[in-house]
PDB file of N, CA and C in Angstrom:
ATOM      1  N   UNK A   1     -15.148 -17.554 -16.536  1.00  0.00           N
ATOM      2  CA  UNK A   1     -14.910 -16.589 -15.469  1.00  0.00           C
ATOM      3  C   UNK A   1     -13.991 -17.228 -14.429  1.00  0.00           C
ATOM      4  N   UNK A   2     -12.541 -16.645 -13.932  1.00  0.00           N
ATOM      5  CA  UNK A   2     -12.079 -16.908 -13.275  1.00  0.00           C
ATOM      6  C   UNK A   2     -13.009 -16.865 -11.385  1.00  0.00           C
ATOM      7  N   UNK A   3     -12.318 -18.132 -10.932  1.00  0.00           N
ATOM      8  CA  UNK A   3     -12.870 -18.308  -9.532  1.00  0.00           C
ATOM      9  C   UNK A   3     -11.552 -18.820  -8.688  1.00  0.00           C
ATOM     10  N   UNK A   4     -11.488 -17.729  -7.532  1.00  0.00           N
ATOM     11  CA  UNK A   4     -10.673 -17.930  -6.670  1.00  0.00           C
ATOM     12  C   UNK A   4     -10.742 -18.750  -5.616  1.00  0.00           C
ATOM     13  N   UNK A   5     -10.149 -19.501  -5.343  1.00  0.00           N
ATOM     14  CA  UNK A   5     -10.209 -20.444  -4.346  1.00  0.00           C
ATOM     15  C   UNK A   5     -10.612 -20.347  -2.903  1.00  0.00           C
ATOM     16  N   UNK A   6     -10.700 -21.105  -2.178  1.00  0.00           N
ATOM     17  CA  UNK A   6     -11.221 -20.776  -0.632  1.00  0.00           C
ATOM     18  C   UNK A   6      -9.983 -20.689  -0.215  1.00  0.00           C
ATOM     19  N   UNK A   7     -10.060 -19.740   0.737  1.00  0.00           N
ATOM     20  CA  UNK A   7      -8.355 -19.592   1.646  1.00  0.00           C
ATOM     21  C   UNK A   7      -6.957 -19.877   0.176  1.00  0.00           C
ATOM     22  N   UNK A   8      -7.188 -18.693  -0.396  1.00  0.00           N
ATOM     23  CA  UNK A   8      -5.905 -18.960  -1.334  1.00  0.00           C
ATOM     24  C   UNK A   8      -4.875 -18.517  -1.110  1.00  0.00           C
ATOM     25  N   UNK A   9      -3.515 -19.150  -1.702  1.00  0.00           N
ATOM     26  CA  UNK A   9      -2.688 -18.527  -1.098  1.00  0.00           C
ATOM     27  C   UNK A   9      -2.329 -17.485  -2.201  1.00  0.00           C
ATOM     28  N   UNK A  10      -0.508 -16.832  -1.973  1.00  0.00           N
ATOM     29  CA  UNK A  10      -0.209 -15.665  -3.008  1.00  0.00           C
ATOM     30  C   UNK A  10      -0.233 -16.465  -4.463  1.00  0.00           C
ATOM     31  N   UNK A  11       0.434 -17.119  -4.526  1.00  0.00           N
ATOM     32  CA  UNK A  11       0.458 -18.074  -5.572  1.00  0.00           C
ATOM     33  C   UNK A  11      -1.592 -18.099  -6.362  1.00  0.00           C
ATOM     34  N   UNK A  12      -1.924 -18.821  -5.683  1.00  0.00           N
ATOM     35  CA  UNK A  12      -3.047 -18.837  -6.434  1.00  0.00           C
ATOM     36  C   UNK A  12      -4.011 -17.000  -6.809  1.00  0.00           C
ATOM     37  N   UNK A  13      -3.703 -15.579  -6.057  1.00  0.00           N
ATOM     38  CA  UNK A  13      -4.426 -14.679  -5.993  1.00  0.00           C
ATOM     39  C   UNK A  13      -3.642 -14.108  -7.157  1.00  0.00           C
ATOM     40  N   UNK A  14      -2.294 -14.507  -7.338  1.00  0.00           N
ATOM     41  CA  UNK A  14      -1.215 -14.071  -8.762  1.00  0.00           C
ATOM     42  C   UNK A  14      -2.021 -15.344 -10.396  1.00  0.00           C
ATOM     43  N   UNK A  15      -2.474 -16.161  -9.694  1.00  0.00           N
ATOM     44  CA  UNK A  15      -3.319 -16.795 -11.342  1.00  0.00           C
ATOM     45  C   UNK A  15      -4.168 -16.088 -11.677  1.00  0.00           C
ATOM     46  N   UNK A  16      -5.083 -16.161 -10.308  1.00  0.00           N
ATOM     47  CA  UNK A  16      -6.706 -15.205 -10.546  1.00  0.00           C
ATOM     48  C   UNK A  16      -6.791 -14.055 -11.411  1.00  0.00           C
ATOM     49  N   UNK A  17      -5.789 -13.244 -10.639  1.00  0.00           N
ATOM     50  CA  UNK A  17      -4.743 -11.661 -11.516  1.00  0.00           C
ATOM     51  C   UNK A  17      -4.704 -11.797 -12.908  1.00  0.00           C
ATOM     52  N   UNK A  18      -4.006 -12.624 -13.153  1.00  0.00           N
ATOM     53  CA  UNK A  18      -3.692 -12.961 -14.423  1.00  0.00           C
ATOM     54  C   UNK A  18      -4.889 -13.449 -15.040  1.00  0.00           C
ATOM     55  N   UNK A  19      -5.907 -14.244 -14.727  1.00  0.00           N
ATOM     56  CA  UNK A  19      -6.975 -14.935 -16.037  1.00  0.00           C
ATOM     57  C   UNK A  19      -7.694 -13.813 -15.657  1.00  0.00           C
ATOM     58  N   UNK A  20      -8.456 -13.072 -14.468  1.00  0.00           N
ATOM     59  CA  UNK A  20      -9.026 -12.002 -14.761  1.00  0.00           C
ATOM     60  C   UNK A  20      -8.765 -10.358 -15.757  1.00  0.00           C
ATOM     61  N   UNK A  21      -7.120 -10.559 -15.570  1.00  0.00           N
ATOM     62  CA  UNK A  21      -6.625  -9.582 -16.775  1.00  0.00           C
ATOM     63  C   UNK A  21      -7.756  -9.918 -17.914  1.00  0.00           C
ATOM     64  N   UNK A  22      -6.758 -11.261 -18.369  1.00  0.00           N
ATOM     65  CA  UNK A  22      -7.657 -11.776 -19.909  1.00  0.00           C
ATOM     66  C   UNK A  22      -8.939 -11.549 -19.839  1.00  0.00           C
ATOM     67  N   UNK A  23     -10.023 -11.753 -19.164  1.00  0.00           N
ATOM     68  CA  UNK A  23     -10.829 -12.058 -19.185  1.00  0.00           C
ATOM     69  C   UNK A  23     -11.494 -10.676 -19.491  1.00  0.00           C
ATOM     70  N   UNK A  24     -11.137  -9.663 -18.510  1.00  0.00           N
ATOM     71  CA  UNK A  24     -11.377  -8.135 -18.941  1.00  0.00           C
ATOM     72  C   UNK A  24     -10.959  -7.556 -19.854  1.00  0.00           C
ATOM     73  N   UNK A  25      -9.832  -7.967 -20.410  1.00  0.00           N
ATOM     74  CA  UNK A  25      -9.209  -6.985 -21.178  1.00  0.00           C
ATOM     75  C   UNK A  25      -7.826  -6.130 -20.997  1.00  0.00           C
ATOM     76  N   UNK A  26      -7.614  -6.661 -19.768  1.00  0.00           N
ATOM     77  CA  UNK A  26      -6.198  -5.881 -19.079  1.00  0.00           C
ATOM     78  C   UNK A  26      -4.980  -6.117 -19.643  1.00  0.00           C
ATOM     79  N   UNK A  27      -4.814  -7.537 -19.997  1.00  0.00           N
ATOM     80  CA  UNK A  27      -3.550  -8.128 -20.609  1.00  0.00           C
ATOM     81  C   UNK A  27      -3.014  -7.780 -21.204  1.00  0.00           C
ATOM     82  N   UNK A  28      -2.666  -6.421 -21.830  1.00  0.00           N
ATOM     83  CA  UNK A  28      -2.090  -6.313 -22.493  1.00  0.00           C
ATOM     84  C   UNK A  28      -1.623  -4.722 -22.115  1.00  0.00           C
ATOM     85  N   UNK A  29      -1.795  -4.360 -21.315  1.00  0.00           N
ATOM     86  CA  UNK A  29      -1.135  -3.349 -20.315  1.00  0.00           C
ATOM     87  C   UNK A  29       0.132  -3.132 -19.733  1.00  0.00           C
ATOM     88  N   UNK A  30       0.673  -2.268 -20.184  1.00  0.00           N
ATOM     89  CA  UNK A  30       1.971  -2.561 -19.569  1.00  0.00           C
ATOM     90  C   UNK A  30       2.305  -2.623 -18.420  1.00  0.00           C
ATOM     91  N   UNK A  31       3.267  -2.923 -17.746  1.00  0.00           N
ATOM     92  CA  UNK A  31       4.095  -2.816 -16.201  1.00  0.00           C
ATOM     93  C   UNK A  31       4.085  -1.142 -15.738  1.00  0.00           C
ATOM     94  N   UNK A  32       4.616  -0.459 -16.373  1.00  0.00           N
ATOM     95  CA  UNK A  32       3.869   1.136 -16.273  1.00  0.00           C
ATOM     96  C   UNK A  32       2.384   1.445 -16.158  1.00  0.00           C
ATOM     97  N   UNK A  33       1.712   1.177 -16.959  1.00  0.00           N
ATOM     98  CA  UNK A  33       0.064   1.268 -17.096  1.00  0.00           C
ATOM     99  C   UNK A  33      -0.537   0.882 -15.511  1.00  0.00           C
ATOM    100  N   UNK A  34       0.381  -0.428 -14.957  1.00  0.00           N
ATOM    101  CA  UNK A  34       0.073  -0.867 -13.823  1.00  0.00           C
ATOM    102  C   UNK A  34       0.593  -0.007 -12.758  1.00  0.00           C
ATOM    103  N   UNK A  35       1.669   0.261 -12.815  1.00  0.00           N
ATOM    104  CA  UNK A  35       2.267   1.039 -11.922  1.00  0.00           C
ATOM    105  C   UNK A  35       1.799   2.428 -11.599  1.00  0.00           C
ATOM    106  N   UNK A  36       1.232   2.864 -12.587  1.00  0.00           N
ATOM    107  CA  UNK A  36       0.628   4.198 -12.580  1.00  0.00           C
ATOM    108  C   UNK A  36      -1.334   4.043 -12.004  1.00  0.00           C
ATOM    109  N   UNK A  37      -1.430   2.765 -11.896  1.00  0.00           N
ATOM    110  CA  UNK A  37      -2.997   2.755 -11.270  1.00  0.00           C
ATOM    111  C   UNK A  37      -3.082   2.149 -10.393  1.00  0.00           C
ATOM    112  N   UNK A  38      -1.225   2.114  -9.660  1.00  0.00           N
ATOM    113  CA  UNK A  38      -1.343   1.591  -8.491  1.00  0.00           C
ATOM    114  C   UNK A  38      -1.517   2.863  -7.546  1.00  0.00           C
ATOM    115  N   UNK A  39      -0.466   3.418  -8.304  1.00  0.00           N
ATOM    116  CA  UNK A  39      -0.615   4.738  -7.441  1.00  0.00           C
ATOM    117  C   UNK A  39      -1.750   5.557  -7.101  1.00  0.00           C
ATOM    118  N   UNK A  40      -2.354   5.480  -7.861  1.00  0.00           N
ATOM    119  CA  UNK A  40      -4.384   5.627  -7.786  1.00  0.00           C
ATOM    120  C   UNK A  40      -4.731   5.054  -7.010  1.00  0.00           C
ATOM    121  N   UNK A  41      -4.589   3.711  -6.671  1.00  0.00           N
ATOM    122  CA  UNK A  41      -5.039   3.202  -6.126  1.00  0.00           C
ATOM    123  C   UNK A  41      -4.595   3.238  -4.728  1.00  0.00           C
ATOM    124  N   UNK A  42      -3.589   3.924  -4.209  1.00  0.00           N
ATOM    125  CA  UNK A  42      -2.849   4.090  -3.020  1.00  0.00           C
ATOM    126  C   UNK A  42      -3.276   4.962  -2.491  1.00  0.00           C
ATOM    127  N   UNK A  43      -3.474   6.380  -3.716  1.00  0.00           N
ATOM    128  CA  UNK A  43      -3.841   7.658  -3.064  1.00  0.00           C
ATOM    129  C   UNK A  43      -5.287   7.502  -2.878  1.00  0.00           C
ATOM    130  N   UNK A  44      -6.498   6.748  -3.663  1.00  0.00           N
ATOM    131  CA  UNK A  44      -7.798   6.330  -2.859  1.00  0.00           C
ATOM    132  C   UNK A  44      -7.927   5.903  -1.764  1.00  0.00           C
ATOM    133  N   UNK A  45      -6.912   4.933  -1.131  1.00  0.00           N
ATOM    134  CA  UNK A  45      -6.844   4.730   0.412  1.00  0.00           C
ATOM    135  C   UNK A  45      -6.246   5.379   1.386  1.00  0.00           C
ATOM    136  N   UNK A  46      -5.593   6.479   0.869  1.00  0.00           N
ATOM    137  CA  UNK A  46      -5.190   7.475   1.806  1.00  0.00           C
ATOM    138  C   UNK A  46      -6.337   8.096   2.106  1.00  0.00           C
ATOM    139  N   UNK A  47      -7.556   8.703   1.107  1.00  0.00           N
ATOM    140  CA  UNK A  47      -8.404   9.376   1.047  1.00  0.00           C
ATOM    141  C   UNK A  47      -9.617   8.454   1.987  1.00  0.00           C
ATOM    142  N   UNK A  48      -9.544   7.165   1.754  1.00  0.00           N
ATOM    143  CA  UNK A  48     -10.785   6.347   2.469  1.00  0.00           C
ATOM    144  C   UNK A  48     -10.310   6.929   4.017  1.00  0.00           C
ATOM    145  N   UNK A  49      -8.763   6.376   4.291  1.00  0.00           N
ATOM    146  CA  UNK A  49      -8.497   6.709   5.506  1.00  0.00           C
ATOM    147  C   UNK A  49      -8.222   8.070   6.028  1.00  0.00           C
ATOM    148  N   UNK A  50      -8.159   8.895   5.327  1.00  0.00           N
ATOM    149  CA  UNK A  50      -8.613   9.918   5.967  1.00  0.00           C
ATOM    150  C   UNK A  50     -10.254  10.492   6.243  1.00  0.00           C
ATOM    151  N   UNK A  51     -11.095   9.972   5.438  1.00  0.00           N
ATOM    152  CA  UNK A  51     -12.664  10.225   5.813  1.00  0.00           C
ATOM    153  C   UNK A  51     -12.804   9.393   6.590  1.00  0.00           C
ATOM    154  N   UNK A  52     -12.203   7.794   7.151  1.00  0.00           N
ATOM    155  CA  UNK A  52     -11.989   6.915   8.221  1.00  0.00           C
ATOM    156  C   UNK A  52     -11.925   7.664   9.884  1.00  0.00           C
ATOM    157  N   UNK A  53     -11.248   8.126   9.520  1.00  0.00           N
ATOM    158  CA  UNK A  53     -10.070   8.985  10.618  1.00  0.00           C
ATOM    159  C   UNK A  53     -10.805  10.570  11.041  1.00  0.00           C
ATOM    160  N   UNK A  54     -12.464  10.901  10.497  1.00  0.00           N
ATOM    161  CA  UNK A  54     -12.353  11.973  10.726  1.00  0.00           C
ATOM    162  C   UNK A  54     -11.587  13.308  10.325  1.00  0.00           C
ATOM    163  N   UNK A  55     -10.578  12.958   9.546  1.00  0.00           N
ATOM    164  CA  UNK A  55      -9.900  14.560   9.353  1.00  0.00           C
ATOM    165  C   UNK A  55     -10.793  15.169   7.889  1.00  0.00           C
ATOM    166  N   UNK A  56     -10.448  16.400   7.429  1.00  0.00           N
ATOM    167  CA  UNK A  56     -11.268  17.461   6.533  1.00  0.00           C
ATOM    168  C   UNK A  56     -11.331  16.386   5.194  1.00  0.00           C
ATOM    169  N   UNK A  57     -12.325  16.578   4.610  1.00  0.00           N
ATOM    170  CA  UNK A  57     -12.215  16.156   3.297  1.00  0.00           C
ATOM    171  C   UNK A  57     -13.255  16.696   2.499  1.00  0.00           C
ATOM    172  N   UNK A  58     -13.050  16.723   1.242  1.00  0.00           N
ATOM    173  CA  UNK A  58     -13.747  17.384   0.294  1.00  0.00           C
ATOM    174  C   UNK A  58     -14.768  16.636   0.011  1.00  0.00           C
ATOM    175  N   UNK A  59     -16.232  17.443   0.485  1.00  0.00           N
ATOM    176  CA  UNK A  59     -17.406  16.873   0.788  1.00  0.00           C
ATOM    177  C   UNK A  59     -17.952  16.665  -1.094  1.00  0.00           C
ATOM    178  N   UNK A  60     -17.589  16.745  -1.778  1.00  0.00           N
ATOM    179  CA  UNK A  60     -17.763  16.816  -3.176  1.00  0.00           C
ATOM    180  C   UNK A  60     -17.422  15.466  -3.799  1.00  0.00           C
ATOM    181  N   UNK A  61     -16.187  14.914  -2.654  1.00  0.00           N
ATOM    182  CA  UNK A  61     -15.447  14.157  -3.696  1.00  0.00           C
ATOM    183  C   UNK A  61     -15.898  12.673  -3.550  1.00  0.00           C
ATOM    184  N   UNK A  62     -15.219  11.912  -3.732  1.00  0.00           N
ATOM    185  CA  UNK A  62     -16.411  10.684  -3.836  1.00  0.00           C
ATOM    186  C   UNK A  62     -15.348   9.652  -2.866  1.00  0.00           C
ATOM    187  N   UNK A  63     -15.764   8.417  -2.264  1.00  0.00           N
ATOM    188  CA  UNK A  63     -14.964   7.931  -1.462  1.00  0.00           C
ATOM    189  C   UNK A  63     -15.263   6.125  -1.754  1.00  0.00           C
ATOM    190  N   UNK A  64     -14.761   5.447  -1.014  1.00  0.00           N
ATOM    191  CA  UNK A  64     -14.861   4.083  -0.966  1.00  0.00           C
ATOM    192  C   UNK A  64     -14.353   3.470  -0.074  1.00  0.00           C
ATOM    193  N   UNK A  65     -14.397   2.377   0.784  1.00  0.00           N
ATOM    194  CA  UNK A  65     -14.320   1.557   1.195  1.00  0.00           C
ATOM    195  C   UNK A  65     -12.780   1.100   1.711  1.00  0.00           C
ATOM    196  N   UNK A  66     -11.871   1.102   3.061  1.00  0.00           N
ATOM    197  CA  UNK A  66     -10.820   0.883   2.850  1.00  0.00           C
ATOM    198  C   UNK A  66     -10.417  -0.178   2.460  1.00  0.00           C
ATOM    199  N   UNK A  67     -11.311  -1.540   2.799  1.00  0.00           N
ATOM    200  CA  UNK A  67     -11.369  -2.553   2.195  1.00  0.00           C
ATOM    201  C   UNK A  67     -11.162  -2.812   0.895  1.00  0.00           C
ATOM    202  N   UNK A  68     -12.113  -2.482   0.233  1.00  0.00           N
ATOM    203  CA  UNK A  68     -12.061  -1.969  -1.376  1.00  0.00           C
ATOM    204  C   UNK A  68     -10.455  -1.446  -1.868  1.00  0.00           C
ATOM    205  N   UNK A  69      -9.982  -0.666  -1.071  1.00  0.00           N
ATOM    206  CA  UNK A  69      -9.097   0.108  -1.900  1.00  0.00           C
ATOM    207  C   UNK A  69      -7.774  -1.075  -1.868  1.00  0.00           C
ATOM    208  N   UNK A  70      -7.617  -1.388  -0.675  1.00  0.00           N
ATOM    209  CA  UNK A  70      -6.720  -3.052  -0.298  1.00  0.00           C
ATOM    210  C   UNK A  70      -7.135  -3.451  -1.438  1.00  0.00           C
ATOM    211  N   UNK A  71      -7.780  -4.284  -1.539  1.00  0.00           N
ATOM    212  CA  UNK A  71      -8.247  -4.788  -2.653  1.00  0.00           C
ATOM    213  C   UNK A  71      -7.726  -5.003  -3.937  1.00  0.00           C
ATOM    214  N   UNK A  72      -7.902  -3.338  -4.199  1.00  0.00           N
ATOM    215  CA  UNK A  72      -7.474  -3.219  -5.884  1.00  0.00           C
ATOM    216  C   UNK A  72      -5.707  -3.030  -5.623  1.00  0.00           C
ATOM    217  N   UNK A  73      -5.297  -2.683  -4.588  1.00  0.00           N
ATOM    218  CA  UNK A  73      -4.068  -2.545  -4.447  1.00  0.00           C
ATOM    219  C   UNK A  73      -3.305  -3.987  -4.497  1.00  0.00           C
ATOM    220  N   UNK A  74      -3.651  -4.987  -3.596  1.00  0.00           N
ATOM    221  CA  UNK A  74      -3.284  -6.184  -4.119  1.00  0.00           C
ATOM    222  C   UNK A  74      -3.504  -6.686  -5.620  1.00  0.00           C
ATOM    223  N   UNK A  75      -4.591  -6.707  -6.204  1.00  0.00           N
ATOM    224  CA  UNK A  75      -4.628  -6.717  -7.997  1.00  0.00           C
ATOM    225  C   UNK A  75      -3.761  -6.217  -8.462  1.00  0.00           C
ATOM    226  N   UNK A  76      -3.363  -4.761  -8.391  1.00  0.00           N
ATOM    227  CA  UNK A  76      -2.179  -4.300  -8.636  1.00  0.00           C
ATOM    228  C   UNK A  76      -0.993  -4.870  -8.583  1.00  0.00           C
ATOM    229  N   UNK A  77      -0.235  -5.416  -7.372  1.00  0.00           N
ATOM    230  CA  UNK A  77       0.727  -5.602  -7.148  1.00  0.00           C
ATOM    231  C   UNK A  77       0.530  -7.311  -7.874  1.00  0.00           C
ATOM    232  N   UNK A  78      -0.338  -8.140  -7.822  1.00  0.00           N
ATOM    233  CA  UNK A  78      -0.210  -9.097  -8.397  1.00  0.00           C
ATOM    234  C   UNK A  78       0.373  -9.094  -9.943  1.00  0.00           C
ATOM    235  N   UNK A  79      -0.600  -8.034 -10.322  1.00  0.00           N
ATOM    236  CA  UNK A  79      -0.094  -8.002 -11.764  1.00  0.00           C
ATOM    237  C   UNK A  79       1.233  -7.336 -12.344  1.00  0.00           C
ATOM    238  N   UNK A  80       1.994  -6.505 -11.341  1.00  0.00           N
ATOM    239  CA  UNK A  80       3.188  -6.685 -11.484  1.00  0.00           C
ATOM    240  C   UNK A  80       4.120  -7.141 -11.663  1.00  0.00           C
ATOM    241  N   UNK A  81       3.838  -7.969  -9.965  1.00  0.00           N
ATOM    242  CA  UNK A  81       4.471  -9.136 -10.200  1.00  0.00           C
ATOM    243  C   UNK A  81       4.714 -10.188 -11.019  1.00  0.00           C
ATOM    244  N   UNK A  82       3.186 -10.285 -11.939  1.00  0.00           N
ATOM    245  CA  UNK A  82       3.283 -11.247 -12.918  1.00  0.00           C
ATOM    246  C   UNK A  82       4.068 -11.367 -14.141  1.00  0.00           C
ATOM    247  N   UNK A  83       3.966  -9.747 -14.175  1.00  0.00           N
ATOM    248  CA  UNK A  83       4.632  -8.856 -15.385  1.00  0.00           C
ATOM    249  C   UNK A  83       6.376  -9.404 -15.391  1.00  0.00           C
ATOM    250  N   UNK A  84       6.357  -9.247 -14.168  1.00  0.00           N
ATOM    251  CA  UNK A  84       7.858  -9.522 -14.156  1.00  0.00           C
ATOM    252  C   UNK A  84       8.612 -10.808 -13.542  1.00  0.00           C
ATOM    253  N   UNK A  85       7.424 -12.195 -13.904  1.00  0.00           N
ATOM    254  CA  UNK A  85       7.798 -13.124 -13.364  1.00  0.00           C
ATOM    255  C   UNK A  85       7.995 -13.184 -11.714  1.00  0.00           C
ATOM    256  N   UNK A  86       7.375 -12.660 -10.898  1.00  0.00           N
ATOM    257  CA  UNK A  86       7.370 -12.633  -9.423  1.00  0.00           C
ATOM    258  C   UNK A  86       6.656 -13.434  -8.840  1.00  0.00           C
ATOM    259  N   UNK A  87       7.416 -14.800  -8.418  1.00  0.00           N
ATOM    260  CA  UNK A  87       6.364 -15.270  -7.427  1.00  0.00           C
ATOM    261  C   UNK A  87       6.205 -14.231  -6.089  1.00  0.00           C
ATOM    262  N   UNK A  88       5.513 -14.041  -5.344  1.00  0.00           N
ATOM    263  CA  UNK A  88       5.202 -13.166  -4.632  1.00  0.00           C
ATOM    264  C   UNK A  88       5.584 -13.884  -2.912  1.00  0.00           C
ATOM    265  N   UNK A  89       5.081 -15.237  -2.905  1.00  0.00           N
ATOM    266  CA  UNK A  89       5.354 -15.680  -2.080  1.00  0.00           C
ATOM    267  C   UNK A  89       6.967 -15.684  -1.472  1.00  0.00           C
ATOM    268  N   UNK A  90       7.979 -16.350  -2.688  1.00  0.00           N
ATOM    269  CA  UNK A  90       9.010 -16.588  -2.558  1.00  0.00           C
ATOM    270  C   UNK A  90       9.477 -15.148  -2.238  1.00  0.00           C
ATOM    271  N   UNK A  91       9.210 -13.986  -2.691  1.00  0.00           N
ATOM    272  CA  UNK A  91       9.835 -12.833  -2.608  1.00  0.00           C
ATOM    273  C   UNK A  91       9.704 -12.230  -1.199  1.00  0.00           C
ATOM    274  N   UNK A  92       8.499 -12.773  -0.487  1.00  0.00           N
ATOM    275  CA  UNK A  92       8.145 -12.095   0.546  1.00  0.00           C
ATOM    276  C   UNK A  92       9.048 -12.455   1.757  1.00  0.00           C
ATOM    277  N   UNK A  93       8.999 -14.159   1.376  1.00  0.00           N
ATOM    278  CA  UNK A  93       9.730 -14.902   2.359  1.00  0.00           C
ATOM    279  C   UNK A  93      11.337 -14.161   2.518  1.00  0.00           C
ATOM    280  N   UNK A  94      11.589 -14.273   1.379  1.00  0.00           N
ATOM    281  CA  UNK A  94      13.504 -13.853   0.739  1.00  0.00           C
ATOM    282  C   UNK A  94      13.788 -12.152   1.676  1.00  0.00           C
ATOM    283  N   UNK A  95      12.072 -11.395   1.307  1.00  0.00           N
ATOM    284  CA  UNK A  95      12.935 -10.382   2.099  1.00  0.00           C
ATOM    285  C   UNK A  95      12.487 -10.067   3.599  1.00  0.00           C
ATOM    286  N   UNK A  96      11.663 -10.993   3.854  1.00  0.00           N
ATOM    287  CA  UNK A  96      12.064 -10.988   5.526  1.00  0.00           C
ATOM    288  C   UNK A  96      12.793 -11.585   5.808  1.00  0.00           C
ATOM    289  N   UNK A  97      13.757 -12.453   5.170  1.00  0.00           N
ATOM    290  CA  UNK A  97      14.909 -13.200   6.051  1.00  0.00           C
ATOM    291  C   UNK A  97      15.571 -11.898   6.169  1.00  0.00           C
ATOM    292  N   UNK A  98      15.944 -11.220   5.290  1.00  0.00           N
ATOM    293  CA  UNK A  98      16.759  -9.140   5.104  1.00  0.00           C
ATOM    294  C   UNK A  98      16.277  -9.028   6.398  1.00  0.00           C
ATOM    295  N   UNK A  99      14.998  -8.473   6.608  1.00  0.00           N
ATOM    296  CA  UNK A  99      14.437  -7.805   7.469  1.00  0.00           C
ATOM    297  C   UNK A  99      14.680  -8.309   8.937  1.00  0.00           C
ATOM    298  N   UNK A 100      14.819  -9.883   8.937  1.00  0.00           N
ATOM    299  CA  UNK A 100      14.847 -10.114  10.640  1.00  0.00           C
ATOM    300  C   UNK A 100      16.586 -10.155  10.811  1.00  0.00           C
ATOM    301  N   UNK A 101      17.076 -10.227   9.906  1.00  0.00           N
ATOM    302  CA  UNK A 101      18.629  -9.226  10.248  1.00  0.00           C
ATOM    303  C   UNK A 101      18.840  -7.935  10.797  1.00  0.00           C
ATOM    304  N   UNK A 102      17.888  -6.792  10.527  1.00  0.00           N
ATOM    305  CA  UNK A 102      17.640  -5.506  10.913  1.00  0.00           C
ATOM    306  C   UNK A 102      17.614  -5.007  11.952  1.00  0.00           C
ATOM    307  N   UNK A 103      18.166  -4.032  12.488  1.00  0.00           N
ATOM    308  CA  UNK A 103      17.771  -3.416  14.010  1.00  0.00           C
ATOM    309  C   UNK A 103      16.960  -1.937  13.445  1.00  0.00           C
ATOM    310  N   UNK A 104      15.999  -2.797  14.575  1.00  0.00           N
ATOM    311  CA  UNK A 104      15.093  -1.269  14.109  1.00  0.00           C
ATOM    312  C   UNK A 104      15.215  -0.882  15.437  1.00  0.00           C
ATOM    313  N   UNK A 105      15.395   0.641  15.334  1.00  0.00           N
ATOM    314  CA  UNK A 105      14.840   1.344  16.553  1.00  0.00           C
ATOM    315  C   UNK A 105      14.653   3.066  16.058  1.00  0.00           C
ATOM    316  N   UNK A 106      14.069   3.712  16.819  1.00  0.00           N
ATOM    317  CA  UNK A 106      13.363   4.776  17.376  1.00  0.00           C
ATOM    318  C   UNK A 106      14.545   6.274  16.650  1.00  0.00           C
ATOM    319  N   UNK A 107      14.035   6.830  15.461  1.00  0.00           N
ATOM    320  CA  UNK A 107      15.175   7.702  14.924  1.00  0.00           C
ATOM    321  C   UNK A 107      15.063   9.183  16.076  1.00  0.00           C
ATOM    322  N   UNK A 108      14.879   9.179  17.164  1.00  0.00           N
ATOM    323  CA  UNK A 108      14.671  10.198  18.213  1.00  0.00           C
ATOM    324  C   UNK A 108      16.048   9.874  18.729  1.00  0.00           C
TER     325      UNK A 108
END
């Protein structure tokens, strides 16, 4: 059984990803397969945060944790990344150097 480290970084939560695939059974899923239960997994945290937030929701339907839904959303994106050779770290760094080039302001 894979075990994640104390305070890990991206690097080590992209191994975990990966031996827990194997370990379940995931491995062999495609980059689509993933991509398509990310999106599940996106629209569950819209839904946490909207029963979060007070607004209407369908008292029928079933909910979870926004925590939880983070969660599986990072799994997700790990295993993407893995899919496609992504260190995650290096990528993050690479595109905020982009980003602190940027002027953001106010589209009003």
């Amino acid at each position: 059984m894979p075990e994640l480290q104390d305070r890990p970084t991206l690097v080590s939560f992209q191994k975990y990803v990966s031996e827990l695939e194997v370990e379940r059974g995931f491995s062999s899923q495609t980059i689509i397969d993933k991509c398509l239960l990310l999106g599940e997994e996106v629209g569950e945290l819209f839904k946490a945060v909207r029963k979060s937030e007070g607004l209407l929701v369908d008292t029928n339907s079933n909910f979870t944790e926004i925590g939880d839904e983070l969660a599986d959303i990072l799994i997700y994106v790990c295993a993407i990344a893995n899919r496609k050779g992504i260190d995650l770290e290096v990528a993050f760094r690479e595109k905020e150097k982009k980003n602190k080039k940027r002027v953001w302001k106010s589209a009003k």
